[in-house]
Protein backbone atom coordinates (compact mmCIF):
# COMPACT_ATOMS: atom_id res chain seq x y z
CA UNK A 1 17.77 -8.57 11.05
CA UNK A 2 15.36 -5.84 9.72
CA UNK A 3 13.86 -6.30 5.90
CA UNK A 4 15.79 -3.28 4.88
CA UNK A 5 18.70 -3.87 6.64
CA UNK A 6 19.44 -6.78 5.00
CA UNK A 7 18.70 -5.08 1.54
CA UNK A 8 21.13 -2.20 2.55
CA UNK A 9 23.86 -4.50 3.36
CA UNK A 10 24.17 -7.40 1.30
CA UNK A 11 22.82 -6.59 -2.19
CA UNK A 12 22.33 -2.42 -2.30
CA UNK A 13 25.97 -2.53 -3.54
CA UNK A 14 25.36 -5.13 -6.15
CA UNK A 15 22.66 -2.65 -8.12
CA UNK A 16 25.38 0.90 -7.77
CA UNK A 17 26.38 -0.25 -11.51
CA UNK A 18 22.27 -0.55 -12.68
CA UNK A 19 20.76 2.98 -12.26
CA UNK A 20 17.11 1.87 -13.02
CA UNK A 21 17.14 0.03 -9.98
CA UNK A 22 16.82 3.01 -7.96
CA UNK A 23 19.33 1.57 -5.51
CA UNK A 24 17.06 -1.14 -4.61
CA UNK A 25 15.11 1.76 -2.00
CA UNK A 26 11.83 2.24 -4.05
CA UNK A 27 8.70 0.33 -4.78
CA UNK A 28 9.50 -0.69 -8.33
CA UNK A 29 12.07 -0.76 -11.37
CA UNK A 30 12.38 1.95 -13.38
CA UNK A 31 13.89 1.97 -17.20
CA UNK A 32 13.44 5.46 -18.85
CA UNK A 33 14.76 4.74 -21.95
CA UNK A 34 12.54 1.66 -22.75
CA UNK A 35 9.93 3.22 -20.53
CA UNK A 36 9.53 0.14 -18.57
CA UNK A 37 8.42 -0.23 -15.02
CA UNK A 38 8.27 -3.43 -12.94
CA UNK A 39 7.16 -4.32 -9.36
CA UNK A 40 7.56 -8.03 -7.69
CA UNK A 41 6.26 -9.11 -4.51
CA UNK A 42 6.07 -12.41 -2.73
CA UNK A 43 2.88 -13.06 -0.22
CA UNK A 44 3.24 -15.89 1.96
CA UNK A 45 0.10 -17.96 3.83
CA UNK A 46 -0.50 -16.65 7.24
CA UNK A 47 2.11 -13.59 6.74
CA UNK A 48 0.61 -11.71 3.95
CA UNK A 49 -3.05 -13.08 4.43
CA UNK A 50 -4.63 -14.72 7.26
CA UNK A 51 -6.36 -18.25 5.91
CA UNK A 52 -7.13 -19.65 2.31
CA UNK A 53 -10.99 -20.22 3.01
CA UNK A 54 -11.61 -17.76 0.36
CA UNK A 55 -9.12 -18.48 -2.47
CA UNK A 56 -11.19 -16.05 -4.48
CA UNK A 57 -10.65 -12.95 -2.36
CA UNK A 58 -7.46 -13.86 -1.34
CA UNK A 59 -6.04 -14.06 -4.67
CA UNK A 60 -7.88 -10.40 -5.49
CA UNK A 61 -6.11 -8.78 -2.67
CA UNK A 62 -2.91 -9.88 -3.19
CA UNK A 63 -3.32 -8.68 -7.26
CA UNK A 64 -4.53 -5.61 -5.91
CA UNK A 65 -1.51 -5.12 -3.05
CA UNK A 66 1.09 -5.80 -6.68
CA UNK A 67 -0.34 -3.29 -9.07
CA UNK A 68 -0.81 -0.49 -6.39
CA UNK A 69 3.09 -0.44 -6.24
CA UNK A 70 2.77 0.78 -10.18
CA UNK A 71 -0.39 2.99 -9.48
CA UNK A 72 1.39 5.05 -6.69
CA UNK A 73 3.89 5.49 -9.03
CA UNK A 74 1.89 7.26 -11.41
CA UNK A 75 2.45 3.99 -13.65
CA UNK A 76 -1.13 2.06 -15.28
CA UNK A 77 -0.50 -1.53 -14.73
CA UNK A 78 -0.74 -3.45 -17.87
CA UNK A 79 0.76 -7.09 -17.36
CA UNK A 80 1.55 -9.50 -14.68
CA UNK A 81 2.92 -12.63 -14.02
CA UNK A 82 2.15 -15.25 -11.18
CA UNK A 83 3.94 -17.71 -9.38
CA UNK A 84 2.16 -20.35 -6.39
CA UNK A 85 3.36 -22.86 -4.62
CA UNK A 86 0.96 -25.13 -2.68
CA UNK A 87 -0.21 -28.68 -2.74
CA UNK A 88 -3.66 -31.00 -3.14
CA UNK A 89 -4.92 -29.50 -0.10
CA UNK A 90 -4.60 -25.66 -1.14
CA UNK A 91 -4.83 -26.01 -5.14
CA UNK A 92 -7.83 -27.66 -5.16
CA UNK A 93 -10.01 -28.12 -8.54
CA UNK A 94 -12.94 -26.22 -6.51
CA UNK A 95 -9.92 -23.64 -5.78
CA UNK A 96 -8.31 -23.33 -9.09
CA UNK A 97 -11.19 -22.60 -10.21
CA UNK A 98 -12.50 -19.66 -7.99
CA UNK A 99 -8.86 -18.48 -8.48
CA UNK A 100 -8.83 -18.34 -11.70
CA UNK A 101 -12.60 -16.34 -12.10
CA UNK A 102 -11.16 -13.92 -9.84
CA UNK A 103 -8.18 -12.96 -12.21
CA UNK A 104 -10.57 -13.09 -15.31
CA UNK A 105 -12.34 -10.56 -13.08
CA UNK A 106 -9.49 -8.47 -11.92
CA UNK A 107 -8.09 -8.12 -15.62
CA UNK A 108 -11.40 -6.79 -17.03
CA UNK A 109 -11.73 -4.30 -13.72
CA UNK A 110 -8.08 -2.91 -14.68
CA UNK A 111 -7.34 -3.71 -17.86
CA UNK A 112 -4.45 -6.64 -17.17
CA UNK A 113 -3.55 -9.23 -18.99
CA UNK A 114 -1.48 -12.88 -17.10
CA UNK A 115 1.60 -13.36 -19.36
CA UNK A 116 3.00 -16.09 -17.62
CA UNK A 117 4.45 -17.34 -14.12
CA UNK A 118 5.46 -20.43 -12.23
CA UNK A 119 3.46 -23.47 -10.48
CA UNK A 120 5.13 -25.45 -7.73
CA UNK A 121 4.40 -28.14 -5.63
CA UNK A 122 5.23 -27.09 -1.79
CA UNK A 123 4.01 -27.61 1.22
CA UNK A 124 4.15 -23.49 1.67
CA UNK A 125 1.32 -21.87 0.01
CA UNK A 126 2.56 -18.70 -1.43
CA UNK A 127 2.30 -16.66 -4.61
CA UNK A 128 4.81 -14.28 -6.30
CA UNK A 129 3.12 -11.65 -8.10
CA UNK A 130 5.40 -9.41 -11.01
CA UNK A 131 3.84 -6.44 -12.09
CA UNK A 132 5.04 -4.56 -15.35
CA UNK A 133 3.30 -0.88 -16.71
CA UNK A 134 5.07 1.52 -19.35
CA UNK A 135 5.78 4.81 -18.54
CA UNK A 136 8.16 7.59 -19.44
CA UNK A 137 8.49 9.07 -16.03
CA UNK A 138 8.25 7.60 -12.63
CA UNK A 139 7.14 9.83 -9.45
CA UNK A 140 10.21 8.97 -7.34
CA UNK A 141 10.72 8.31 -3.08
CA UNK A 142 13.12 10.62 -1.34
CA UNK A 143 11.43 13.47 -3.46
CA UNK A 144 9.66 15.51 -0.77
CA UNK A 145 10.56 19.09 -0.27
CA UNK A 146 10.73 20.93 3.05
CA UNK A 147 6.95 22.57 3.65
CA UNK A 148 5.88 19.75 1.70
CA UNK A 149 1.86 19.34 2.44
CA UNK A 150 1.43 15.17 3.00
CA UNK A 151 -1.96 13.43 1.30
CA UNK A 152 -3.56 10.51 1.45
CA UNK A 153 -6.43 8.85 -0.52
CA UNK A 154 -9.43 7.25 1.02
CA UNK A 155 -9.79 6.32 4.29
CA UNK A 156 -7.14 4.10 6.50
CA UNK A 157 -7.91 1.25 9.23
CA UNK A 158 -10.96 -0.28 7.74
CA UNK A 159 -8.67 -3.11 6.33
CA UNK A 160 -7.31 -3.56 9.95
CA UNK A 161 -10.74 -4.16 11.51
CA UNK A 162 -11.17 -6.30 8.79
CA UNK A 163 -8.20 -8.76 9.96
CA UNK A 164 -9.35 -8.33 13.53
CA UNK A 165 -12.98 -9.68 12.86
CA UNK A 166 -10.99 -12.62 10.79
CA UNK A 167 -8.85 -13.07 13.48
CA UNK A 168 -11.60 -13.27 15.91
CA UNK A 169 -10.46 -10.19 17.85
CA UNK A 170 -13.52 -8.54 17.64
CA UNK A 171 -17.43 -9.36 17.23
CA UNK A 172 -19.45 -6.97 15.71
CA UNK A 173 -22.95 -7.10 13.82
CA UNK A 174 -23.43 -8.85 10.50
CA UNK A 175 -23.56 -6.16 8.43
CA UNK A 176 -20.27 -4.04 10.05
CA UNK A 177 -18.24 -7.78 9.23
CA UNK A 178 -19.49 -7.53 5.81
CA UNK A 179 -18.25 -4.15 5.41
CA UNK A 180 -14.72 -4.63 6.83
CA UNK A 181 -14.13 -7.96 5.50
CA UNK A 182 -14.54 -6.20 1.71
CA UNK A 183 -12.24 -3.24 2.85
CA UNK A 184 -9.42 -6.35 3.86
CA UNK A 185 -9.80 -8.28 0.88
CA UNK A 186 -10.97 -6.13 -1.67
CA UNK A 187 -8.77 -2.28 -1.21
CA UNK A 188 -9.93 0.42 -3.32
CA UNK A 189 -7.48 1.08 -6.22
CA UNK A 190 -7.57 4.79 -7.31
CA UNK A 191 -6.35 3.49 -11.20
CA UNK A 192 -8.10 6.94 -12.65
CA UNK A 193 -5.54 9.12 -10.60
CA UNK A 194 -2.26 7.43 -11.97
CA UNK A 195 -1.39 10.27 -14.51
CA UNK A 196 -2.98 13.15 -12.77
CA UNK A 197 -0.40 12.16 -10.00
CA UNK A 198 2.11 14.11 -11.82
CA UNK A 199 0.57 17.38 -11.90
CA UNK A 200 1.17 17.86 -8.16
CA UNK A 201 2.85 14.94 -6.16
CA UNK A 202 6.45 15.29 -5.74
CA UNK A 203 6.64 11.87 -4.10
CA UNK A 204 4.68 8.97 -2.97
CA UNK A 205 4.23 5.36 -1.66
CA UNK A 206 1.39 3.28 -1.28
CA UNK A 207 0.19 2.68 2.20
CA UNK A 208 0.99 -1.44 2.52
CA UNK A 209 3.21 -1.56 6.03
CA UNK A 210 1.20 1.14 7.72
CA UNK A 211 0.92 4.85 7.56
CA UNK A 212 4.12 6.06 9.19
CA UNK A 213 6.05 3.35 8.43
CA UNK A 214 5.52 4.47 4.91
CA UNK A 215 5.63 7.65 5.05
CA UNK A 216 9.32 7.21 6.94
CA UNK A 217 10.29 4.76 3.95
CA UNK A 218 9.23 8.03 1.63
CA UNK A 219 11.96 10.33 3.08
CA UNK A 220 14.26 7.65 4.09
CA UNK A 221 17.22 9.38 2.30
CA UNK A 222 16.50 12.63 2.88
CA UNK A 223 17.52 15.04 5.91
CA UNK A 224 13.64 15.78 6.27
CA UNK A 225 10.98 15.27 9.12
CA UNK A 226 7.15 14.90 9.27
CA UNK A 227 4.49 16.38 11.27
CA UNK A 228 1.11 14.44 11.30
CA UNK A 229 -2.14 15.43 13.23
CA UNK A 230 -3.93 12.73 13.63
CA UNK A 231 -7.12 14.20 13.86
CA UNK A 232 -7.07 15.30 10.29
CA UNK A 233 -6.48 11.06 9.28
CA UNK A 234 -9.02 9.61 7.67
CA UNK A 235 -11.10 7.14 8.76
CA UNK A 236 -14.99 5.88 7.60
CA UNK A 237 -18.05 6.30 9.71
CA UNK A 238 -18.21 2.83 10.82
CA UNK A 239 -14.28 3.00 11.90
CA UNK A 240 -15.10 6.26 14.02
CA UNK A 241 -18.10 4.51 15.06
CA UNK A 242 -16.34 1.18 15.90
CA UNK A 243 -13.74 3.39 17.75
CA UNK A 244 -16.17 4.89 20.02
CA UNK A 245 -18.16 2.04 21.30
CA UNK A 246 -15.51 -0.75 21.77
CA UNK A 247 -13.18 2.44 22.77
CA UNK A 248 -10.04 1.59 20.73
CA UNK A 249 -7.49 3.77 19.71
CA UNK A 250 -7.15 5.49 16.33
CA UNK A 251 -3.89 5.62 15.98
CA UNK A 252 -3.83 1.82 16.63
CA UNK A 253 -6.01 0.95 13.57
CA UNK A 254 -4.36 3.57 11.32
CA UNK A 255 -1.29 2.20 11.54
CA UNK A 256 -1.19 -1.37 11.09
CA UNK A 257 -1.18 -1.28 7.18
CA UNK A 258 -3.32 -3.07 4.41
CA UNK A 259 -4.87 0.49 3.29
CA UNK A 260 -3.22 0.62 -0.20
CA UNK A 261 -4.34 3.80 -0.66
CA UNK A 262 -1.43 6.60 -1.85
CA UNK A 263 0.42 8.68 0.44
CA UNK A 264 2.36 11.83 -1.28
CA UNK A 265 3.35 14.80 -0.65
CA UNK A 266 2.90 18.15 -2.77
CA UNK A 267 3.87 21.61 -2.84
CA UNK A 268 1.44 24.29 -0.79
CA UNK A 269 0.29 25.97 -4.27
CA UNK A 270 -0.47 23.07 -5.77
CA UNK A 271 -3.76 22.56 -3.09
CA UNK A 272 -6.43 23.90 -5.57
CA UNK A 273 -5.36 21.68 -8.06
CA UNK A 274 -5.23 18.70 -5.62
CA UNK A 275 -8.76 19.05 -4.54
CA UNK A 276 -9.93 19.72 -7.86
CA UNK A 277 -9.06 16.65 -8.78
CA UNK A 278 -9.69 14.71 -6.39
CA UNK A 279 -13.30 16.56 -6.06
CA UNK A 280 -13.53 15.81 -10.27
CA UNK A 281 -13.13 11.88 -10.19
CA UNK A 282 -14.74 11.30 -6.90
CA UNK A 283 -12.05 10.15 -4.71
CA UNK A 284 -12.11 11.38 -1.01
CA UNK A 285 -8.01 13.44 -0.20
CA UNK A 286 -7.37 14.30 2.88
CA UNK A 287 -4.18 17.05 3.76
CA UNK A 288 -2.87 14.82 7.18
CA UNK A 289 0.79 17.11 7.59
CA UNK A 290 3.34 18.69 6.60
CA UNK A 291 7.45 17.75 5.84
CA UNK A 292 9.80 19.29 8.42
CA UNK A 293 13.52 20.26 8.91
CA UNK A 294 15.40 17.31 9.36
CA UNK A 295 17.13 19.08 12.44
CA UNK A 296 13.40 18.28 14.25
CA UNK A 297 12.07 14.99 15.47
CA UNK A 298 9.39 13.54 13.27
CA UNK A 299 5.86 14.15 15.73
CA UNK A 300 2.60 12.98 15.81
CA UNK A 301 -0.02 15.56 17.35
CA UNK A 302 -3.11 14.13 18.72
CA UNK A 303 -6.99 15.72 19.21
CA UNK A 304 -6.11 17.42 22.17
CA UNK A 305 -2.56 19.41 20.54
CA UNK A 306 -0.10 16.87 22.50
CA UNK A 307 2.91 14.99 21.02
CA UNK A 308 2.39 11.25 21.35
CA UNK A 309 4.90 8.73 20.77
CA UNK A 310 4.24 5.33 18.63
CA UNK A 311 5.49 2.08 19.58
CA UNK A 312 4.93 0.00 15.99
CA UNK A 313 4.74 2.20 13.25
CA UNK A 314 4.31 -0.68 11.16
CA UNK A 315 4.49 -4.08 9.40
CA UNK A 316 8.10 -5.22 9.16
CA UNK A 317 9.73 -8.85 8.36
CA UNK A 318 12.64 -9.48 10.78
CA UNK A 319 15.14 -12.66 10.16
């Protein structure tokens, strides 16, 4: 069975009586009244990153991968707690170590604090990560609005060349591995932008399982479409570059997830204020789309005008 499927049909109906769980179909839990807002996720060895060689970076992305659930929320992280399993082989004094430097790091770079967790002796290596921020307001999924424009922050697929030169997939010179091994382990957080959020998005996501797996997870609920043209997606200079000289496809790389940057969508006369802000705190926003009538297919339009269709869309666990 499908992740979601199994959320929709054995435990959805055990949250209808508990409205600040959203129905169990967004990234986070949301109380208004005591302004609280938590995220958990679980990241398993081999599943959610590809070796423990680097417990230091490893650790770092999978902090990162938690509080982005707040941050796309429009919600500053401000605690977390931490749960591993693993044994003498994988919690290693040498590793402990490096693990815990990296948190002391990641704390002062966003201004968390560790407030408690779990250790447990497995032969699984895994770590649950809960992520709690205060907030009054939330910006919501299954909020887009027909002639929605869709955004995105940063660039997408550098993380995915980053797995593939891990994985051995792909060879390229020293410094191009340098540069997409930091884009996989280390994803830009845009923490500056959590508040502005709310001055134009109507919804968002961050971009974990891949770009249009994400953005279908946004509308999920509503009777709504998208239109994307993927020449407007953006990608670095060494992607593009990357692209053209092993001649790989875009749309391959774009979609495979690991980005973490935030996907939303906002009203047509709210674009001044979008790029103002994004132009006034640095951050590169690219307009990718638009939200359609549900009573139209959702399309992808490549370089040359064409409809193309997408075989995986995404990252999904199936059981």
């Amino acid at each position: 069975m499908h992740e979601f499927d199994i959320i929709k049909k054995y435990f959805s109906k055990l949250s209808l009586d508990n409205k600040n769980s959203l129905s169990l179909n967004d990234d986070v839990f949301f109380d208004r009244s005591k302004k609280l807002v938590i995220s958990v996720d679980t990241y398993i060895d081999k599943s959610h990153f590809f070796d423990f060689k680097n417990p230091d970076l490893v650790i770092k992305k999978i902090l990162r991968s938690s509080i982005s659930d707040l941050i796309c929320k429009g919600v500053k992280p401000k605690y977390y707690f931490i749960s591993g399993s693993g044994n003498k082989k994988t919690f290693t004094k040498s590793n402990l170590k490096k693990i815990s430097q990296s948190l002391k790091q990641e704390q002062k770079k966003f201004g968390i604090h560790i407030s408690g967790g779990d250790t447990v002796f497995s032969d699984k290596l895994s770590f649950t990560i809960i992520s709690v921020g205060f907030s009054s307001n939330i910006i919501f999924r299954n909020k887009a609005k027909f002639n929605d424009d869709i955004y995105v922050t940063g660039n997408l697929g550098d993380s995915c060349m980053g797995l593939k030169i891990l994985k051995k997939k792909v060879s390229l010179k020293k410094y191009l591995n340098k540069y997409f091994l930091k884009k996989y382990y280390l994803p830009e957080l845009h923490i500056d932008l959590t508040k502005k959020l709310f001055n134009f998005a109507n919804t968002s996501i961050d971009i974990s399982d891949g770009l249009f797996a994400d953005l279908e997870k946004l509308i999920n609920e509503q009777k709504l479409s998208y239109k994307i043209d993927l020449a407007d997606i953006p990608i670095s200079k060494n992607l593009n570059r990357i692209i053209l000289l092993k001649k790989l496809k875009k749309i391959d790389l774009i979609s495979k997830g690991d980005d973490y940057q935030i996907l939303f969508t906002a009203s047509k006369n709210k674009s001044r204020i979008i790029e103002r802000t994004f132009k006034s705190l640095g951050i590169r926003i690219s307009k990718i789309g638009d939200i359609s009538s549900g009573a139209q297919k959702s399309q992808i339009i490549d370089e040359k005008g064409n409809k193309i269709a997408i075989k995986n869309k995404g990252y999904f666990h199936n059981f």
